[in-house]
Protein backbone atom coordinates (compact mmCIF):
# COMPACT_ATOMS: atom_id res chain seq x y z
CA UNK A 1 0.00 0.00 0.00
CA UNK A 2 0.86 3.51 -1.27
CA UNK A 3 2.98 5.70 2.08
CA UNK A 4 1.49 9.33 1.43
CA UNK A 5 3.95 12.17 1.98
CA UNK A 6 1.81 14.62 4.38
CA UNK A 7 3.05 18.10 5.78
CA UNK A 8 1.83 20.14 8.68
CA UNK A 9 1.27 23.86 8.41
CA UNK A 10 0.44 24.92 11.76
CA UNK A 11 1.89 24.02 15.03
CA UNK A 12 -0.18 25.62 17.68
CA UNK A 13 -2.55 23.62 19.77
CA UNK A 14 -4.21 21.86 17.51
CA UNK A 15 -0.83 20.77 15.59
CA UNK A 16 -0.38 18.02 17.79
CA UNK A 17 -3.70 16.11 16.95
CA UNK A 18 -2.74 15.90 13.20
CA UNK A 19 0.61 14.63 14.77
CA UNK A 20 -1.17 11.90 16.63
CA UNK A 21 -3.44 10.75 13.66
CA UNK A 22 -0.70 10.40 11.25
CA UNK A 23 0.62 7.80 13.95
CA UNK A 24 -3.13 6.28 14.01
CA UNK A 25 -2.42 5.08 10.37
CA UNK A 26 0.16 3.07 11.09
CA UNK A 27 2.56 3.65 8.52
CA UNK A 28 0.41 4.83 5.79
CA UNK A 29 1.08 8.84 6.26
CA UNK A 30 4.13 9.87 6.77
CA UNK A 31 4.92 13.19 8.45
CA UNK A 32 7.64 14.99 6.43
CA UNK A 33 7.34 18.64 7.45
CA UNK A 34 5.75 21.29 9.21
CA UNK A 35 5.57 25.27 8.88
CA UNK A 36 4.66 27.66 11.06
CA UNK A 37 5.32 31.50 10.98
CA UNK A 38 7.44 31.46 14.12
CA UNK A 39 10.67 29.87 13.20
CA UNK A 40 11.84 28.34 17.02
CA UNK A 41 8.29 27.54 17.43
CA UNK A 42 8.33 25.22 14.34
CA UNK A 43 11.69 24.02 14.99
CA UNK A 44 10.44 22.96 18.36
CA UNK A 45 7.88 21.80 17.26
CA UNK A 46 9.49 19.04 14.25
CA UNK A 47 12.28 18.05 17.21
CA UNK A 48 9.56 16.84 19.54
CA UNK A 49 7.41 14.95 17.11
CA UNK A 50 10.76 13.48 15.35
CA UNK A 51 9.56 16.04 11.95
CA UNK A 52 12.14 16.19 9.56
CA UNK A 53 11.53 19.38 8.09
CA UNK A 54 10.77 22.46 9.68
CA UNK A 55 9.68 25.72 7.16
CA UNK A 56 8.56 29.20 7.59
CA UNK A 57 6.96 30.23 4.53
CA UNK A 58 3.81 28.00 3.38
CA UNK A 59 4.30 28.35 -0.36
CA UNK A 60 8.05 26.91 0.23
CA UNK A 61 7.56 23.77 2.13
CA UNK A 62 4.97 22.55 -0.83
CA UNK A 63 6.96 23.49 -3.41
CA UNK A 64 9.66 21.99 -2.08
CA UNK A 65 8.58 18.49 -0.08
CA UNK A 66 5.70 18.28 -2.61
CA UNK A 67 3.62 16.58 -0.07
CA UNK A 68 0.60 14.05 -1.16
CA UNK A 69 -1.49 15.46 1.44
CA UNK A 70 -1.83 18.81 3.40
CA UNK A 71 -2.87 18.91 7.33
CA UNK A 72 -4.26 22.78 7.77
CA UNK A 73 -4.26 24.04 11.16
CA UNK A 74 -3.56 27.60 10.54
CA UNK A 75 -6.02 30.27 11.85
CA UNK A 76 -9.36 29.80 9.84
CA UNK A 77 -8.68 32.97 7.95
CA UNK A 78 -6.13 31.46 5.91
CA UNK A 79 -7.83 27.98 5.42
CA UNK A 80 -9.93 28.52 1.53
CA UNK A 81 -6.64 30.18 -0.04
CA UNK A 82 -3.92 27.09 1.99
CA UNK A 83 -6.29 24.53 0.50
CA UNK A 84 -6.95 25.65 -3.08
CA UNK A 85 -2.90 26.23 -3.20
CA UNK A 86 -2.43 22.86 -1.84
CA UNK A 87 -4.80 21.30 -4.34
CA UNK A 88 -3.04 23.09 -6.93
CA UNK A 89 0.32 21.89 -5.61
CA UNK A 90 -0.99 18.27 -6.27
CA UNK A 91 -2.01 17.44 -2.70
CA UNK A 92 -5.32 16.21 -0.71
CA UNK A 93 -6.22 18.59 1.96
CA UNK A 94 -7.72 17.51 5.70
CA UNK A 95 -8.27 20.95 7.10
CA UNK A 96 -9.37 22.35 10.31
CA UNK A 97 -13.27 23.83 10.88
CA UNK A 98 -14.33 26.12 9.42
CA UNK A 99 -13.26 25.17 5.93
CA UNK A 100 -13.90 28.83 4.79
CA UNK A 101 -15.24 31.97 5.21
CA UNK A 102 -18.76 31.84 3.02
CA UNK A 103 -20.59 29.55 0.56
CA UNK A 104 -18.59 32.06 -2.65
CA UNK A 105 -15.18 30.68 -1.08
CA UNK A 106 -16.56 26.92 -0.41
CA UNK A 107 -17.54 26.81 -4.45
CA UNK A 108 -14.07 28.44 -5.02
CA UNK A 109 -12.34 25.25 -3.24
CA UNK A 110 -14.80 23.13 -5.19
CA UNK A 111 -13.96 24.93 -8.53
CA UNK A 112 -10.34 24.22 -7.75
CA UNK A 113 -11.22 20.21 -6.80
CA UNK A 114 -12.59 19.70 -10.39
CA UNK A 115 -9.53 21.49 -12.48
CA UNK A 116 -7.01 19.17 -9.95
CA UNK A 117 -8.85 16.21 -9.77
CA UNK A 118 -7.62 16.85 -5.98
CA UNK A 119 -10.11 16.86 -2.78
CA UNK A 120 -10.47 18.41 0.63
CA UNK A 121 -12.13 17.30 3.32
CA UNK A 122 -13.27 19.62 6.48
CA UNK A 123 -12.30 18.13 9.66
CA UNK A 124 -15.31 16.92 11.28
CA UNK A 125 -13.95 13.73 13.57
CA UNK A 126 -17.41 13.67 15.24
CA UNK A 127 -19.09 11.46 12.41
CA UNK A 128 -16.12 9.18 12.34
CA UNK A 129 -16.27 7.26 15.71
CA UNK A 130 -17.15 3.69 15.38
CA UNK A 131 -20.17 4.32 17.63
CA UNK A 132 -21.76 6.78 15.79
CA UNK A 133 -21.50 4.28 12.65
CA UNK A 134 -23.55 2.13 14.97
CA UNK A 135 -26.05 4.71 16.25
CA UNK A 136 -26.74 6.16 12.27
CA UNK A 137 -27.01 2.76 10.98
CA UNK A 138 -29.46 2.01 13.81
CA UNK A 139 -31.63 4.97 12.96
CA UNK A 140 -31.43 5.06 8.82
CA UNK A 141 -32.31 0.96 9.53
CA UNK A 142 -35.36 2.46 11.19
CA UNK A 143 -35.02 0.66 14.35
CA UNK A 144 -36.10 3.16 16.49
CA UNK A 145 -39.09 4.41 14.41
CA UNK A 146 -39.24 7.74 13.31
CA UNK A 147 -37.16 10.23 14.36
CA UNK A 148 -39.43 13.22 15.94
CA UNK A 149 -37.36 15.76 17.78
CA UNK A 150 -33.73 16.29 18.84
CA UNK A 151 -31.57 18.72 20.91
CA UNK A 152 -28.13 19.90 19.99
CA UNK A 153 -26.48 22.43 22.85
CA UNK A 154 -23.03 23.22 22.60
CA UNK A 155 -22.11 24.65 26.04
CA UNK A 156 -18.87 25.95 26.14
CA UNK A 157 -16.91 28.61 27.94
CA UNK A 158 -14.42 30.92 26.92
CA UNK A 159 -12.85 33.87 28.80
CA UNK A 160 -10.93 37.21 28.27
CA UNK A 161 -7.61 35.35 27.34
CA UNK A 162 -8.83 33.07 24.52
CA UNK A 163 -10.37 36.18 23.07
CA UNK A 164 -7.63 38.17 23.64
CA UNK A 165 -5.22 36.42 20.68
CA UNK A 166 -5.21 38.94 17.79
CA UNK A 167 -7.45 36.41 14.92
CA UNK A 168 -10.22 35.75 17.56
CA UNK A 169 -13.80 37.02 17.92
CA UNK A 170 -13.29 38.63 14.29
CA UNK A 171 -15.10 37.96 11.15
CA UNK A 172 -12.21 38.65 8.66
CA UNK A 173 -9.98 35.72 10.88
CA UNK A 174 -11.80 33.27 13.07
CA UNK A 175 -15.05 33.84 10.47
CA UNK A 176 -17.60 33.52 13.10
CA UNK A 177 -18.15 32.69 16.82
CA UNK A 178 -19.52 29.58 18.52
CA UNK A 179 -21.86 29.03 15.19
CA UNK A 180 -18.56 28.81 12.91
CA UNK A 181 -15.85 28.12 15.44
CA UNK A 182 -17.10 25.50 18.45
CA UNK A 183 -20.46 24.57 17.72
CA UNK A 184 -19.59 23.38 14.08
CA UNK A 185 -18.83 20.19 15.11
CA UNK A 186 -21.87 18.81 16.79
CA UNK A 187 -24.39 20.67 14.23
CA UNK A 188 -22.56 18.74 11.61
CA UNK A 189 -22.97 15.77 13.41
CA UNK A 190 -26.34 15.72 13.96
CA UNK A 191 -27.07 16.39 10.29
CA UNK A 192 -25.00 13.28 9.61
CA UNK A 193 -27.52 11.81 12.09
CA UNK A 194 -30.73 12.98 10.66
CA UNK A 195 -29.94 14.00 7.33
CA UNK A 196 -31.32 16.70 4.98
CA UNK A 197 -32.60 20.42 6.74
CA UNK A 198 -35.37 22.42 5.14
CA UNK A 199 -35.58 25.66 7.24
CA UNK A 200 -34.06 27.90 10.24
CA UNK A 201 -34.91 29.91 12.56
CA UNK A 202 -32.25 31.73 14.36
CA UNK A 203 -30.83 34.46 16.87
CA UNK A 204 -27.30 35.42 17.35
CA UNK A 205 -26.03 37.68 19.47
CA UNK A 206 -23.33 39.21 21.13
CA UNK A 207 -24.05 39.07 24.88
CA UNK A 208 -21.12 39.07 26.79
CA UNK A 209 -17.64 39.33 25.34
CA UNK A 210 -16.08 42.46 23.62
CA UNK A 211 -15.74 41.25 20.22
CA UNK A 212 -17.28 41.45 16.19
CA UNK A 213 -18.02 38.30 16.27
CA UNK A 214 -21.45 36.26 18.28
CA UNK A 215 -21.02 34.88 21.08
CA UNK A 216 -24.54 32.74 21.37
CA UNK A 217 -26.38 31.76 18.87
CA UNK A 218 -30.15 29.52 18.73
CA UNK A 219 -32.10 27.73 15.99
CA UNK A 220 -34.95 25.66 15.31
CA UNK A 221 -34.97 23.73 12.58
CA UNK A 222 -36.72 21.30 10.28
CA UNK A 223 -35.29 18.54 8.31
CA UNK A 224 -36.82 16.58 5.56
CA UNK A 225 -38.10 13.50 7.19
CA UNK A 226 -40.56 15.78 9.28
CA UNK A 227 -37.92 15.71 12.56
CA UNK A 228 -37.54 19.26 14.76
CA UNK A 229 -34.90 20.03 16.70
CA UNK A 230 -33.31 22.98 18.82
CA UNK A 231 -29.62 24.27 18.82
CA UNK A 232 -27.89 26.52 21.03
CA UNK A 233 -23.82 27.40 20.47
CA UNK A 234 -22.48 29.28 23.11
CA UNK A 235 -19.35 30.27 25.18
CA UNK A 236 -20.88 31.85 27.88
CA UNK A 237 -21.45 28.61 29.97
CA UNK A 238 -19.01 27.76 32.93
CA UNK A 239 -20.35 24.43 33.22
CA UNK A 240 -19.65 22.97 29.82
CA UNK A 241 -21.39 20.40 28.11
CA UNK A 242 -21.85 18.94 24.45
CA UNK A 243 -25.29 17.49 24.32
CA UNK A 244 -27.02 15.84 21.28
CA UNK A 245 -30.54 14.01 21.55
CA UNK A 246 -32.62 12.25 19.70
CA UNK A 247 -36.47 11.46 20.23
CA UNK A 248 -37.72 8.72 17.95
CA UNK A 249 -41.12 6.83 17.85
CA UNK A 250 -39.68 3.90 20.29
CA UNK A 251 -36.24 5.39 21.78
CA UNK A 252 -34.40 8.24 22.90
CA UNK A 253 -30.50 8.44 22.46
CA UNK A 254 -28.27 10.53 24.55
CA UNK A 255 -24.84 11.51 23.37
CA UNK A 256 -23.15 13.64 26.16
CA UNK A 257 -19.43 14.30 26.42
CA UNK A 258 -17.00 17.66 26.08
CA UNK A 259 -14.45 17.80 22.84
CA UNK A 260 -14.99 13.77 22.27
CA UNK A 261 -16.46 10.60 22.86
CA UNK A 262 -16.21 6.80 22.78
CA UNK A 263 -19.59 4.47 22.90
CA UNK A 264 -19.62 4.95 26.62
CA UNK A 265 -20.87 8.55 26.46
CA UNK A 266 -23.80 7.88 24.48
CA UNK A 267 -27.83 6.36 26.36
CA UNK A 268 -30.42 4.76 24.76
CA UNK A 269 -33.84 5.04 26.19
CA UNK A 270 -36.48 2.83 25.15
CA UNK A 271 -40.18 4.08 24.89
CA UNK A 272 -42.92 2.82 27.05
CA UNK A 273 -44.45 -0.48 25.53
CA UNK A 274 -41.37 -1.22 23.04
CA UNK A 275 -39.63 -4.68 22.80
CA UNK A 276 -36.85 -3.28 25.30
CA UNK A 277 -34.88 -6.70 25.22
CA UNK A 278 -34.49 -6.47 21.56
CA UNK A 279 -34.01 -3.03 21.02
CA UNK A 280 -31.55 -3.56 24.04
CA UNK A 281 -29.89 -6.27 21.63
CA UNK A 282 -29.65 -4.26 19.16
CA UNK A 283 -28.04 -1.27 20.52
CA UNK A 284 -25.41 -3.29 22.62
CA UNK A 285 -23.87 -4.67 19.00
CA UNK A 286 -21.19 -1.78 19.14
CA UNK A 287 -18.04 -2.44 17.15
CA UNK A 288 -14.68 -2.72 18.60
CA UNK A 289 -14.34 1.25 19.93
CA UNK A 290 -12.80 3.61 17.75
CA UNK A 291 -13.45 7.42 19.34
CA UNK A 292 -13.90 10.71 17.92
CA UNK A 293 -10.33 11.63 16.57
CA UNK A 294 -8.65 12.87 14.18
CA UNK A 295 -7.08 9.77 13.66
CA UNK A 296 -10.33 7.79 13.05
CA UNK A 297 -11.11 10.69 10.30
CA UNK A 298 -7.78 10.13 8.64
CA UNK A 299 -7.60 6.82 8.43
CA UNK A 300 -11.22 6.81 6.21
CA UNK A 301 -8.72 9.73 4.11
CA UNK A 302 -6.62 7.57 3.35
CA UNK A 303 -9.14 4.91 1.79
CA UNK A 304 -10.67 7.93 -0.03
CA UNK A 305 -7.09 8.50 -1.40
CA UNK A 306 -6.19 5.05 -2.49
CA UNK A 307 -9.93 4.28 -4.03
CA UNK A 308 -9.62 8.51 -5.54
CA UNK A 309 -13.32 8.69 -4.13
CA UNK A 310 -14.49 12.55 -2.34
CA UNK A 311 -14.59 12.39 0.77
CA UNK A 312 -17.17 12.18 3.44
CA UNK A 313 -16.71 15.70 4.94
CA UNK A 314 -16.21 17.28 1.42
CA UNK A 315 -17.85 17.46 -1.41
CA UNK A 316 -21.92 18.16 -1.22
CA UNK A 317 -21.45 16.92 2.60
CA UNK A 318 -19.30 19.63 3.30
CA UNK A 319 -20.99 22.28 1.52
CA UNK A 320 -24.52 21.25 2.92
CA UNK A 321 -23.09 21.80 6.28
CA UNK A 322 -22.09 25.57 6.02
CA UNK A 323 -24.96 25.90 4.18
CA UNK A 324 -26.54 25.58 7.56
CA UNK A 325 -24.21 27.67 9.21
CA UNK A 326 -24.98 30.59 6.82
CA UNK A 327 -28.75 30.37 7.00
CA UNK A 328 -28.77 30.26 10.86
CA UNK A 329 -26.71 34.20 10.73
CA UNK A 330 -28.90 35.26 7.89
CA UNK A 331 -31.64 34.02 9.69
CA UNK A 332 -30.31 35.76 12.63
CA UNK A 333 -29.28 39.18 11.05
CA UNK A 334 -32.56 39.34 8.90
CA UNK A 335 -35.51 37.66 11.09
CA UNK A 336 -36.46 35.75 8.63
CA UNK A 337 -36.79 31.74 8.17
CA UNK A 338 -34.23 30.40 5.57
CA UNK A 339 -34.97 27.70 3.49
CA UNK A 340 -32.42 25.52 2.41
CA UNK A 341 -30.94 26.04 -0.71
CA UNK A 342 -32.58 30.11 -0.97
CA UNK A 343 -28.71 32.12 -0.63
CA UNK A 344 -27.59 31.55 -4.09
CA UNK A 345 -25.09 34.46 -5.55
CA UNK A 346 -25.80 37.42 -4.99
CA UNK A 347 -27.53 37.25 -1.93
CA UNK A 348 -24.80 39.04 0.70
CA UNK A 349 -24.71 36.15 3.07
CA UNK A 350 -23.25 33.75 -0.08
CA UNK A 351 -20.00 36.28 0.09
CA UNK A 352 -20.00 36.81 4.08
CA UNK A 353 -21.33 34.88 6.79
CA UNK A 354 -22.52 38.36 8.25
CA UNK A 355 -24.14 39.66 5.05
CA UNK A 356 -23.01 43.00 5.91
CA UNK A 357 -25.57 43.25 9.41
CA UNK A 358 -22.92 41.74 12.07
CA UNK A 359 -19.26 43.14 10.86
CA UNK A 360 -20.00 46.61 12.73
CA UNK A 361 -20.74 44.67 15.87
CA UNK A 362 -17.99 45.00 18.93
């Protein structure tokens, strides 16, 4: 089997998961380099993960390790324009949430997909747990009946510090607040879970900290097979919690953990006057226990590099996602419902997630 050539370009916190899933695939990525605009910090960086190269300048380090794939973990900012030059160095892209800025950059990375025959994918390690393969295949099986209503709450916190480094809680650089930057991940989860939206509702708002950006935001929603759920992103809440439920016809499941999971952090709950036992049965049948990680998402990379098939958290997928994410702020800025598929070009929230009505806000 094929060793892909992968480089790094960003070495802050986040550097060191990308680090850890290369290892995951046991020999079939190979860490090569790493770049980061702070020379010692990159240095340091490549002598404790063993890296052999160590650049400064992005451009540089693909021209010259002409990697096979491309781990973005640069501020979001810089993610559309790191992956379309990445793609057009002759590389596969895994980058870090959000993927981009607006739905006008997202069709820009997609433009460049089709004249490279290249893909990236968004990181989104949430659907790649073996559990939640269990759980989905569960519910698309329909063995829980009908899926009716469902909660997603992401309740984090985030003080004066985090804020405080010079690309947060601004549009042009972190591209959002907990709707683009924390909540991401468990909205895009539970549309893996329950499939196509229709409509928002939403507020955002800016209640707390002294930045452009939101730092709440709430949404109703309905998705195509008639199911209703509630969202709230936050990082106002000291007491932090990711929470994602699901009401069906004969069982409730309960996924509650922080920044990952394994299959002990999600509940089933059967209905009154189910066949407990066997629904019991069915839900025990977990596979061996993958978690939440990057690695887990990698690994399913690589397959989509070897077989040259898009992958799951590109493509349509991808683009379906912050779909969502841009109806909930026009929703928000406008008071209006969205429907899905109704910001086309030319509508100001297909260039900007803030359509103009949230970049004066501070």
């Amino acid at each position: 089997m094929k060793t892909y050539r992968a480089v790094l370009v960003g070495t802050g916190g986040i550097g060191e998961a990308h680090v850890r899933a290369v290892e995951f695939t046991r020999g079939r990525v190979q860490l090569v380099a790493a770049c980061d605009i702070d020379a010692a910090r990159a240095r340091a960086f490549c002598e404790r993960f063993g890296i052999p190269g160590a650049h400064t300048d992005y451009a540089t380090m693909l021209r010259e390790e002409k990697p096979d794939l491309v781990l973005i973990a640069a501020p979001p900012g810089l993610h559309a324009a790191m992956s379309i030059a990445a793609m057009e160095a002759g590389a596969w892209v895994l980058c870090e949430k959000p993927l981009c800025a607006s739905l006008a950059e997202f069709d820009r990375i997609a433009a460049a997909e089709k004249q490279t025959g290249r893909h990236t994918a968004c990181v989104f390690q949430m659907r790649f747990a073996t559990s939640n393969v269990h759980v989905r295949d569960l519910l698309q099986s329909g063995r829980f009946g009908r899926p009716l209503v469902a909660v997603c709450n992401t309740l984090w916190y985030r003080d004066v510090a985090y804020y405080a480094v010079p690309w947060r809680g601004k549009w042009t650089t972190e591209l959002g607040g907990p709707t683009m930057s924390q909540g991401i991940h468990s909205m895009d989860h539970l549309l893996n879970l329950l499939g196509e939206w229709t409509e928002v509702k939403a507020v955002a708002e800016t209640l707390h900290h002294k930045i452009e950006v939101e730092d709440v935001s709430m949404a109703l929603v309905k998705f195509a097979n008639g199911a209703r759920a509630s969202i709230i992103n936050s990082t106002l809440c000291p007491r932090q919690e990711t929470y994602v439920r699901l009401d069906c016809e004969q069982a409730t499941i309960e996924l509650t953990h922080l920044y990952a999971y394994t299959k002990d952090n999600w509940k089933m709950t059967p209905a009154e006057g189910t066949d407990a036992a066997a629904l019991k049965s069915a839900w025990d049948a977990f596979p061996a226990d993958v978690g939440s990680t990057h690695g887990a998402q990698l690994v399913t990379l690589v397959k989509n590099m070897d077989d040259n098939t898009t992958p799951l958290t590109g493509g349509e997928e991808a683009r379906r996602t912050l779909e969502f994410l841009a109806a909930i702020y026009k929703s928000a800025y406008t008071d209006t419902t969205v429907r899905r598929g109704s910001i086309q070009p030319g509508d100001p929230f297909y260039d900007a997630m803030h359509g103009g009505h949230g970049k004066s806000r501070s």
